[in-house]
Protein backbone atom coordinates (compact mmCIF):
# COMPACT_ATOMS: atom_id res chain seq x y z
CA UNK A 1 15.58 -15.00 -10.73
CA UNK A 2 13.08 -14.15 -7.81
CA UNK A 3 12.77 -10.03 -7.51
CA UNK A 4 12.68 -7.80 -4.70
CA UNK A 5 9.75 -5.98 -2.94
CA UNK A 6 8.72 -2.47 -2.30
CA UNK A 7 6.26 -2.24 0.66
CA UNK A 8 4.51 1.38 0.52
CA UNK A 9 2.38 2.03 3.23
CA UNK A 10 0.50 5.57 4.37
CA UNK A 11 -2.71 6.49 6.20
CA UNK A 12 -5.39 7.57 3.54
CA UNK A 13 -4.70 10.61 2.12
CA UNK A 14 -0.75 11.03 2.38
CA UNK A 15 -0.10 10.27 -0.91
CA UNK A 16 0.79 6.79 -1.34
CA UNK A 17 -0.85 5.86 -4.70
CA UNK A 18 0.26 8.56 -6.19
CA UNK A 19 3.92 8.08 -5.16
CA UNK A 20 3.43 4.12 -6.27
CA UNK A 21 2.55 5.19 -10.15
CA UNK A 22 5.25 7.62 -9.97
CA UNK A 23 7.70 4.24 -9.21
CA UNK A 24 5.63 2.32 -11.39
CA UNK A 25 6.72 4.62 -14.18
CA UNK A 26 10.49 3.82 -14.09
CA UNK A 27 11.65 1.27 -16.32
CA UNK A 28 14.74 0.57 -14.26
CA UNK A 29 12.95 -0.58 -11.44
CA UNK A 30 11.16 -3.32 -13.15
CA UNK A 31 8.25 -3.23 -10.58
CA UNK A 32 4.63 -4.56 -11.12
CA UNK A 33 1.97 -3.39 -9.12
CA UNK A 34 0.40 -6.37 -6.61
CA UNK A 35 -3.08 -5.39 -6.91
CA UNK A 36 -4.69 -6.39 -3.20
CA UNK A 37 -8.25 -7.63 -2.94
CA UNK A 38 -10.76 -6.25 -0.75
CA UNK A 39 -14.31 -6.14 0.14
CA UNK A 40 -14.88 -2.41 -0.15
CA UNK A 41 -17.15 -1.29 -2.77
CA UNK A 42 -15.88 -0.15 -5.97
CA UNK A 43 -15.24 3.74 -6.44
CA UNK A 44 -16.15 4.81 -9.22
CA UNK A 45 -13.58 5.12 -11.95
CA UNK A 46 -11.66 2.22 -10.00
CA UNK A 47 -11.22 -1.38 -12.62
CA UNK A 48 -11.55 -4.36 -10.72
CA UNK A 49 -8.50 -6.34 -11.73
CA UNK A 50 -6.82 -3.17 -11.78
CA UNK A 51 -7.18 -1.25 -8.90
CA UNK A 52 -8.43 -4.10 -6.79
CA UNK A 53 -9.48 -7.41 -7.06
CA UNK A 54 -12.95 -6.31 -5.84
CA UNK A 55 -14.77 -9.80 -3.67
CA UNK A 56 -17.57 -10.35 -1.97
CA UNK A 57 -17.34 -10.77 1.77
CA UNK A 58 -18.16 -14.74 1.25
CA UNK A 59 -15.74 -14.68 -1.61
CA UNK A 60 -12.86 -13.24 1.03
CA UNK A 61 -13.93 -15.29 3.77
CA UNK A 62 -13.33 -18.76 1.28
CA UNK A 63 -10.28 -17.15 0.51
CA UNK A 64 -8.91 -17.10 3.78
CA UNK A 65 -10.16 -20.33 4.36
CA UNK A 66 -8.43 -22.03 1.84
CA UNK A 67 -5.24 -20.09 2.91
CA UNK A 68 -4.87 -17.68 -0.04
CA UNK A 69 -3.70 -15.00 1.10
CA UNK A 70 -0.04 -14.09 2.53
CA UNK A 71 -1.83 -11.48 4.40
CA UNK A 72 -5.03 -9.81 5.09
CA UNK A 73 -6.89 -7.81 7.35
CA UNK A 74 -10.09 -6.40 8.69
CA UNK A 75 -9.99 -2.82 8.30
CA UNK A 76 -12.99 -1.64 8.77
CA UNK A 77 -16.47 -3.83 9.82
CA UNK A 78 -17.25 -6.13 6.97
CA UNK A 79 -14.24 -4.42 5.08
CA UNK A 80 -11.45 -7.02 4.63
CA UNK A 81 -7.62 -6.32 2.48
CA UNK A 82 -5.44 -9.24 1.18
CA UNK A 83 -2.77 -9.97 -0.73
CA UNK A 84 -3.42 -12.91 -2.68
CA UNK A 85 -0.54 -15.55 -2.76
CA UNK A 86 -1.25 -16.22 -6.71
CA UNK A 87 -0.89 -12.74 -7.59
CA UNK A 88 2.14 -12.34 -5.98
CA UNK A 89 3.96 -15.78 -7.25
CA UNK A 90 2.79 -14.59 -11.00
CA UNK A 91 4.61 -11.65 -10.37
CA UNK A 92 7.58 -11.86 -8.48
CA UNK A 93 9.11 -14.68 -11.38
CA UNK A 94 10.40 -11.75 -13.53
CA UNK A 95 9.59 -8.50 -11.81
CA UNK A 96 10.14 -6.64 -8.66
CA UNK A 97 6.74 -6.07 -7.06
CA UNK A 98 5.48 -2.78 -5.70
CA UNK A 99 2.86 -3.19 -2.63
CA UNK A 100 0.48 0.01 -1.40
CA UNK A 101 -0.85 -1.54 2.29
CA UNK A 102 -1.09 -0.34 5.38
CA UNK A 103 0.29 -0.85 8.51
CA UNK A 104 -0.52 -4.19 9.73
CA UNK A 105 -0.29 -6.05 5.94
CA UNK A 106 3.30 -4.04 5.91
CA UNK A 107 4.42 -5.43 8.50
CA UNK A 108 2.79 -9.03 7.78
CA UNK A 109 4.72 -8.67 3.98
CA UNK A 110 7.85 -7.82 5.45
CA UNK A 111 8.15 -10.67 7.91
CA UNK A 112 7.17 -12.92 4.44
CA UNK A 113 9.54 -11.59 2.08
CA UNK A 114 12.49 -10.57 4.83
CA UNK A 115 15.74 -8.87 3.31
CA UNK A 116 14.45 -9.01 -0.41
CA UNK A 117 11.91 -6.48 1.10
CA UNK A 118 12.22 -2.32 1.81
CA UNK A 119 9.23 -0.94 3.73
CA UNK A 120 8.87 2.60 3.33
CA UNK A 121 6.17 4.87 5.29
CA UNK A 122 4.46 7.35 3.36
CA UNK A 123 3.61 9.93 6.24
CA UNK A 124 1.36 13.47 5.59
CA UNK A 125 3.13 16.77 7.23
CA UNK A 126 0.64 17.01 9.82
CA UNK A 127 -2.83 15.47 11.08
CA UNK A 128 -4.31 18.45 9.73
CA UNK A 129 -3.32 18.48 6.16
CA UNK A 130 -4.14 14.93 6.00
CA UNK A 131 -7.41 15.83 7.21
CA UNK A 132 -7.63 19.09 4.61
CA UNK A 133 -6.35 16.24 2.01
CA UNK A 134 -9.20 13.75 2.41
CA UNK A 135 -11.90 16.42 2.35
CA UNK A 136 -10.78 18.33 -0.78
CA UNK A 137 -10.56 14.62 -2.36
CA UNK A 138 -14.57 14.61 -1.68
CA UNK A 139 -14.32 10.92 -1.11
CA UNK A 140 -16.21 10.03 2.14
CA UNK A 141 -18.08 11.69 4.49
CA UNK A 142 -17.60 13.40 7.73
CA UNK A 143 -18.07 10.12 9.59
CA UNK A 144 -15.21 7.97 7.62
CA UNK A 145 -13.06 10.89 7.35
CA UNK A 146 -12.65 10.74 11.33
CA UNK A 147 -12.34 6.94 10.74
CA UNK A 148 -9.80 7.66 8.82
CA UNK A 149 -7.71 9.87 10.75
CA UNK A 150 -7.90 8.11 13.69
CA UNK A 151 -6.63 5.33 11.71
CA UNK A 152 -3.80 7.66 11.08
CA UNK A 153 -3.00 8.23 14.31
CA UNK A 154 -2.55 4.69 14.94
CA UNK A 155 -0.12 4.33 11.78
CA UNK A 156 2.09 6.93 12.17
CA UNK A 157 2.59 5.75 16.24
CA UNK A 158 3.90 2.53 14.14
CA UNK A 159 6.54 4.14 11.57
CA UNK A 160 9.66 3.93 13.36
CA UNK A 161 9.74 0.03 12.83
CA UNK A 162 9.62 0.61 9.17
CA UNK A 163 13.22 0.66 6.75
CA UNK A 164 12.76 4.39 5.32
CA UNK A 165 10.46 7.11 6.29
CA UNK A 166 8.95 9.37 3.62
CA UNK A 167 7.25 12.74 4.54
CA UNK A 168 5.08 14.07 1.99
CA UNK A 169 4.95 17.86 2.68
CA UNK A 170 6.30 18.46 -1.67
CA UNK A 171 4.96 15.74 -4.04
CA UNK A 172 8.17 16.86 -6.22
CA UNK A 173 10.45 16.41 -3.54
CA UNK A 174 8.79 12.99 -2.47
CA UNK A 175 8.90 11.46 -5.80
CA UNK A 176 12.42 12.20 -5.79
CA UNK A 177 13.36 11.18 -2.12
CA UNK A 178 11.28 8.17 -2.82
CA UNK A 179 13.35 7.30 -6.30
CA UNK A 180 16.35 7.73 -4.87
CA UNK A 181 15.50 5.38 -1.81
CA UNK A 182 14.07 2.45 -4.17
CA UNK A 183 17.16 2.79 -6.65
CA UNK A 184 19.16 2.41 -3.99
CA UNK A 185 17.60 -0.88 -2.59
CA UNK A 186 16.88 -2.45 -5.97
CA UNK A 187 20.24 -1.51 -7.95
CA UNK A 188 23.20 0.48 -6.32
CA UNK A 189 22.56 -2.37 -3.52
């Protein structure tokens, strides 16, 4: 039996991975995390494999060639995301599969996998906090932090076309929301 999907997706900062593990960590989901490939370099603590399946540029570029991926995207110059077909047929045989993408591979997932999918956007209480958020995580400078929320802008413009919205003012209160959302997609169907 094929499973279902879970499509997260969130500007950086808002919350997202954090909110995946927490869905991770319910046994009555029976979801596996698709780990996405990119060309961004490694932070550190982050496991290739893991985290990411970490590629060179060349390595992507093949990739795409050969048709590899169900989706991917530039995101940034000479900083490419996929989702690796393999990784997602290994997992989808026995498992419901958990996704953490943004906008454009959401909605590129959700045309692939249709009604066995939910897309839920992850979005921050206010362009502000996200923007305290990614400077107290001390992750990238001034420069991509702009990047970054400019990025946002764009997403959040886009989350009306998603199946749930999710807005992360209470990590508590999100996990919950969240659960209760999933478990209703994957079991009280």
């Amino acid at each position: 039996m094929l499973g279902k999907v879970i499509i997260l997706c969130a500007p950086s900062g808002s919350g997202k991975t954090t909110l995946a593990k927490h869905l991770l960590s319910n046994e009555l989901f029976n979801l596996k995390f698709s780990v996405s490939s990119t060309t961004r370099k490694k932070r550190e603590g982050e496991i290739d494999g893991k985290d990411y399946h970490f590629l060179s540029l060349n390595e992507f570029k093949n990739k795409i060639d050969n048709d590899e991926f169900i989706e991917y995207e530039q995101v940034y110059e000479d900083t490419f995301y996929g989702t690796l077909k393999s990784e997602v047929n290994s997992l989808i045989k026995n498992n419901n599969i958990i996704f953490d993408v943004d906008v454009v591979g959401a909605e590129s997932l959700k045309n692939y996998f249709g009604d066995k999918s939910l897309s839920v956007f992850i979005a921050p209480p206010s362009i502000e906090e996200l923007e305290n958020r990614l400077i107290s995580r001390a992750k990238n400078n001034k420069e991509e932090i702009n990047e970054r929320i400019n990025k946002a802008k764009e997403e959040i413009n886009k989350k009306d076309s998603f199946d749930a919205v999710l807005i992360n003012d209470d990590l508590n209160k999100a996990k919950n929301n969240l659960s209760k959302i999933v478990s209703d997609f994957l079991i009280n169907e």
